[in-house]
Protein backbone atom coordinates (compact mmCIF):
# COMPACT_ATOMS: atom_id res chain seq x y z
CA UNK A 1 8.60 6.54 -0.72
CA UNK A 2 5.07 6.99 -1.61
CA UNK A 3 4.15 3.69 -0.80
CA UNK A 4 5.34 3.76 2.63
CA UNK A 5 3.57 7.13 2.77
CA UNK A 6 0.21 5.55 2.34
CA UNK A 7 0.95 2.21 3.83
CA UNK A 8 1.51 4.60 7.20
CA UNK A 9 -1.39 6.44 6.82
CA UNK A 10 -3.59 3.39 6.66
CA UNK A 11 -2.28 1.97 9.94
CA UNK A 12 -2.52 4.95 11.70
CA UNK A 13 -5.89 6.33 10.78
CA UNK A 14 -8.08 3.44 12.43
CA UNK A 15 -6.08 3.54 15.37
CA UNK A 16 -6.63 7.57 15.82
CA UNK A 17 -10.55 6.59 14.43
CA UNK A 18 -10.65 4.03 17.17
CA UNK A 19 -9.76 6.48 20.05
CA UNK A 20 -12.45 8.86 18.76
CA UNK A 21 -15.32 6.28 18.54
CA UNK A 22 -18.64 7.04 19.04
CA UNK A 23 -22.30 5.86 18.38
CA UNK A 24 -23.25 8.30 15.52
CA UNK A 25 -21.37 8.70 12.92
CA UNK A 26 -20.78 12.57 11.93
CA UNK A 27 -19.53 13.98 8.88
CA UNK A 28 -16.19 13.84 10.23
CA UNK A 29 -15.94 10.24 10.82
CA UNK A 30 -17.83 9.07 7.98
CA UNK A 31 -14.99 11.69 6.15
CA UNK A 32 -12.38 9.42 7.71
CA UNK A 33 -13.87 6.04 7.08
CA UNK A 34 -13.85 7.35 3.33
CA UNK A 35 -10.05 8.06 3.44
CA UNK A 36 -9.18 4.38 4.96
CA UNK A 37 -10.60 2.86 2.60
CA UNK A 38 -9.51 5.00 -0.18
CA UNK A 39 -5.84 4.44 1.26
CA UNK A 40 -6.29 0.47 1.19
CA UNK A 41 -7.61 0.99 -1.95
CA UNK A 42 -4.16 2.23 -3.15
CA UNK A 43 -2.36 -0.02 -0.84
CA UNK A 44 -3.71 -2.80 -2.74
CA UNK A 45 -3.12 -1.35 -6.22
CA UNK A 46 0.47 -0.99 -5.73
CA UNK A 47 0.72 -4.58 -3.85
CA UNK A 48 2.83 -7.21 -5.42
CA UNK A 49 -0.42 -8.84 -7.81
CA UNK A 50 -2.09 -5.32 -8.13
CA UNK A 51 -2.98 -3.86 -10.97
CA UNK A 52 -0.60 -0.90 -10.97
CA UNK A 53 2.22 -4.24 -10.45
CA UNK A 54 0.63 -5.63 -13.41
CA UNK A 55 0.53 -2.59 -15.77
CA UNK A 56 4.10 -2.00 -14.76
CA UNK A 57 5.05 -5.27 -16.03
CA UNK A 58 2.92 -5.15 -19.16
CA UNK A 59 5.13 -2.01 -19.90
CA UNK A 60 8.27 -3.05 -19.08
CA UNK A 61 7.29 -5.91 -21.62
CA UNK A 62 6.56 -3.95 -24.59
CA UNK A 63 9.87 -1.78 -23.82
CA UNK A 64 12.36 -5.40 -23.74
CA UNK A 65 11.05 -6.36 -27.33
């Protein structure tokens, strides 16, 4: 649920970013540049070779001993 939470927020903020373009960047865009990459940042975690994947498996390791 989560995942598809944040998966959908990182398509849809550059497309509303893209409408809004402008030259100079104000506090409001550079705001929003912050959050898509924050959001691919935790895209990427939770991705199938991420490290949140990895430490997931690392547990579920030390729990089938």
């Amino acid at each position: 649920m989560l995942r598809k939470s944040i998966i959908g927020i990182a398509l849809v903020l550059p497309l509303m970013g893209g409408l809004a373009a402008c030259d100079d960047q104000g506090p409001a865009e550079e705001a929003g540049e912050a959050l898509d990459d924050t959001g691919e940042s935790v895209q990427d975690a939770f991705e199938d070779d991420g490290p949140a994947e990895e430490t997931g498996e690392d547990i579920d390791d030390t729990f089938d001993r």
